[in-house]
Protein backbone atom coordinates (compact mmCIF):
# COMPACT_ATOMS: atom_id res chain seq x y z
CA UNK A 1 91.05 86.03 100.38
CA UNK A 2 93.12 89.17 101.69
CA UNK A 3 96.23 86.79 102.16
CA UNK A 4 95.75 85.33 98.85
CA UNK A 5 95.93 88.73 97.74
CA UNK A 6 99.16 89.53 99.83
CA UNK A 7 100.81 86.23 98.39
CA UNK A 8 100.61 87.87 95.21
CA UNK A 9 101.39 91.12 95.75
CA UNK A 10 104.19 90.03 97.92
CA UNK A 11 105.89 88.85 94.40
CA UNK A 12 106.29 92.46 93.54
CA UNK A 13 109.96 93.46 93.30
CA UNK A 14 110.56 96.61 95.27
CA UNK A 15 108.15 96.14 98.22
CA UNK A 16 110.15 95.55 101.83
CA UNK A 17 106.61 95.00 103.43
CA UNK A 18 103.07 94.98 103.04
CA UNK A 19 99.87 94.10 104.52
CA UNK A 20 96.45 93.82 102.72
CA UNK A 21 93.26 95.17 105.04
CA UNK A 22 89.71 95.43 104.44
CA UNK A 23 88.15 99.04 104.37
CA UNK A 24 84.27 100.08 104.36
CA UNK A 25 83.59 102.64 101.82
CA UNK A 26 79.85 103.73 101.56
CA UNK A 27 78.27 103.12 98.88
CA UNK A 28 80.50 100.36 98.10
CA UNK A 29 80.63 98.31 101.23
CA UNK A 30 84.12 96.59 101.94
CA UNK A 31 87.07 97.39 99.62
CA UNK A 32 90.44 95.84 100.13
CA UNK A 33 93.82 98.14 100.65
CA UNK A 34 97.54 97.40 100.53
CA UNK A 35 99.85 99.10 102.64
CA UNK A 36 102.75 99.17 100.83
CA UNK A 37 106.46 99.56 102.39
CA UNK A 38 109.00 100.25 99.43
CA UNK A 39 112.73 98.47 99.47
CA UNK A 40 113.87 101.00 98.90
CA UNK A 41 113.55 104.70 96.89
CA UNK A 42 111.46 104.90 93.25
CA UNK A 43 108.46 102.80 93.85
CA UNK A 44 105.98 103.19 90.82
CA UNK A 45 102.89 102.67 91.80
CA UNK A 46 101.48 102.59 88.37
CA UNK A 47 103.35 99.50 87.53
CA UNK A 48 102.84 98.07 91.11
CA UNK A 49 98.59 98.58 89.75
CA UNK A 50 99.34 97.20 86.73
CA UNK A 51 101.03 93.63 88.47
CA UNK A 52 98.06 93.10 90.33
CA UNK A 53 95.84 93.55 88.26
CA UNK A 54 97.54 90.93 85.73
CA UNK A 55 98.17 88.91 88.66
CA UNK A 56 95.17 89.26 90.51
CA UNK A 57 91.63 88.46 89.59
CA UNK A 58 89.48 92.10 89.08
CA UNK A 59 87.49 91.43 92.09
CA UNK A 60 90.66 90.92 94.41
CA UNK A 61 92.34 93.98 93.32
CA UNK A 62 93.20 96.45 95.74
CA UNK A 63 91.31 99.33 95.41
CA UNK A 64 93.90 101.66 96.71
CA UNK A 65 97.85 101.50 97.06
CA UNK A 66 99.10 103.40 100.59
CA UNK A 67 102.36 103.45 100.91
CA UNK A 68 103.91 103.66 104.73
CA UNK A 69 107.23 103.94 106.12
CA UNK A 70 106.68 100.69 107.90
CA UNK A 71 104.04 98.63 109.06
CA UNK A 72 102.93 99.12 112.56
CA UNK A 73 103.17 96.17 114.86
CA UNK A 74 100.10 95.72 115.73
CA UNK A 75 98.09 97.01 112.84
CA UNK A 76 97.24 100.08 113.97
CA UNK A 77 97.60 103.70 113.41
CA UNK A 78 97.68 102.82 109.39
CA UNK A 79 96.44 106.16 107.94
CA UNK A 80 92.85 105.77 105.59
CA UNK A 81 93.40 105.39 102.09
CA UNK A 82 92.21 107.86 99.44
CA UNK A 83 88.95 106.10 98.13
CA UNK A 84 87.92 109.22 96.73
CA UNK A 85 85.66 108.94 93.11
CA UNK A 86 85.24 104.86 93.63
CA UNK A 87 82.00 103.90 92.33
CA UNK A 88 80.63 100.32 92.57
CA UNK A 89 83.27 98.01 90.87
CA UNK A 90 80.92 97.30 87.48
CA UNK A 91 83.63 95.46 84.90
CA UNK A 92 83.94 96.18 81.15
CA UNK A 93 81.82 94.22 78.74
CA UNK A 94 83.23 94.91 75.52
CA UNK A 95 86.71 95.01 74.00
CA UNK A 96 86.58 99.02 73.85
CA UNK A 97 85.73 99.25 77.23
CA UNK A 98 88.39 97.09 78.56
CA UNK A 99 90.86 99.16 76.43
CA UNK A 100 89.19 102.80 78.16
CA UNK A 101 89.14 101.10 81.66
CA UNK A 102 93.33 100.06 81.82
CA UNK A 103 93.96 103.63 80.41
CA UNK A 104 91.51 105.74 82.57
CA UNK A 105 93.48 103.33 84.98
CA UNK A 106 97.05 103.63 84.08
CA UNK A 107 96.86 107.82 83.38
CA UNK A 108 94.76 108.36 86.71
CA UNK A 109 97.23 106.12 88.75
CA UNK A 110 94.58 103.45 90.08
CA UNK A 111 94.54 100.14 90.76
CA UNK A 112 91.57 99.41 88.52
CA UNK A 113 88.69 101.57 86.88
CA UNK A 114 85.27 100.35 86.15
CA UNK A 115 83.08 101.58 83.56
CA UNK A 116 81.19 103.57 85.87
CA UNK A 117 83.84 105.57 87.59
CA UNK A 118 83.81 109.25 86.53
CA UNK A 119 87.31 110.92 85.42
CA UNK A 120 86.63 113.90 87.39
CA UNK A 121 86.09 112.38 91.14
CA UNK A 122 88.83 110.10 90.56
CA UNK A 123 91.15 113.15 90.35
CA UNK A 124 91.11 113.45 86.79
CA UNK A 125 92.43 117.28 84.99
CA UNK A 126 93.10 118.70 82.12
CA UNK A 127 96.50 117.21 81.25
CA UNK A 128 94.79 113.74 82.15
CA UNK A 129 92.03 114.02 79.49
CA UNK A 130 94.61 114.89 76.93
CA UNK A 131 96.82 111.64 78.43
CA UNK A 132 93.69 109.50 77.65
CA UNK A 133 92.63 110.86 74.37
CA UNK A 134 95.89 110.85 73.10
CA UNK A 135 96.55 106.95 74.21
CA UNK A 136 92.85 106.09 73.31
CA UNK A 137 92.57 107.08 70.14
CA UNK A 138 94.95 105.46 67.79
CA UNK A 139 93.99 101.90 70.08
CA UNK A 140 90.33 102.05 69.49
CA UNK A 141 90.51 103.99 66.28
CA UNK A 142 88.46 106.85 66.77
CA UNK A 143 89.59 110.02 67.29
CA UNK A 144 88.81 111.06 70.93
CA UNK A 145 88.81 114.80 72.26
CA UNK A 146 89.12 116.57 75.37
CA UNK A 147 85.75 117.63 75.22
CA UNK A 148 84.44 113.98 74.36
CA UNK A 149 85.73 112.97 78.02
CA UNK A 150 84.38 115.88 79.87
CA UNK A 151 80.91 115.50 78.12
CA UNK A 152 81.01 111.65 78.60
CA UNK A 153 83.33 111.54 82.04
CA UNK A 154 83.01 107.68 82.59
CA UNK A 155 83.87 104.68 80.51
CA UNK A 156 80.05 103.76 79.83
CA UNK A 157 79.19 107.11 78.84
CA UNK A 158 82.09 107.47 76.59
CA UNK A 159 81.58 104.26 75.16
CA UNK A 160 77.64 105.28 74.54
CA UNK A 161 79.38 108.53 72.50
CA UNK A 162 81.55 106.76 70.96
CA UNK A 163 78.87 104.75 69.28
CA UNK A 164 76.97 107.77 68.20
């Protein structure tokens, strides 16, 4: 599984390197990382999310991007990724919430969001909320607000509000 998931990534124009690990993250269990080593300067990350996670099925994406100078020899001594805000991976179900998941994804620079992962331990501010409301809106066709995402912070519960 992890080298399938290097294959792929490995495809990615712009990456020198890389190496795929597994990583336990409580409550999640094991999560899989890519160490990333760029060819060279102006790696974007966002689009590097958005290849795998055409490329890759949801399950194998990474969870994190780390990008490293170079890859040490022997494995070790690869500094721990930011896993900060992950809940438990649970996918979209409806059109809408596929939509909110790639743009909570794409404007908080992730690999992936789930429907349960909340804006504000992912990182998420001010500027992001208007990002997101402002991309959201005119997709879905409802008018989103600031104040919609911080009363309804993941995709589920905005998708519940929405409804209402």
């Amino acid at each position: 599984m992890v080298q399938d998931v290097r294959e792929v990534l490995a495809g990615y124009p712009g990456l020198a390197d890389l190496v795929v690990r597994t990583h336990e993250q409580e409550p999640l269990g094991q999560v899989l990382v890519a160490y990333v080593v760029p060819a060279g300067a102006g790696l974007n990350l966002a689009e590097l999310h958005k290849y795998a996670r055409r490329e890759l099925p949801a399950a194998l994406v990474p969870a994190a991007f780390v990008v490293v100078e170079a890859l040490p020899a022997d494995g070790a001594g690869l500094p721990a990724p930011d896993l900060r805000g992950l809940a438990r991976y649970r996918a979209p179900e409806t059109p809408r919430q596929e939509v909110l998941c790639a743009i909570f994804a794409d404007v908080l620079a992730r690999p992936r969001c789930g429907v349960d992962d909340n804006f504000f331990a992912l990182g998420g501010e001010s500027i992001d909320a208007m990002l997101i409301a402002g991309r959201a809106s005119p997709v879905i066709g409802q008018e989103i607000s600031i104040d919609d995402l911080f009363d309804a912070p993941t995709v589920a519960e905005l998708d519940q509000l929405l409804d209402n």
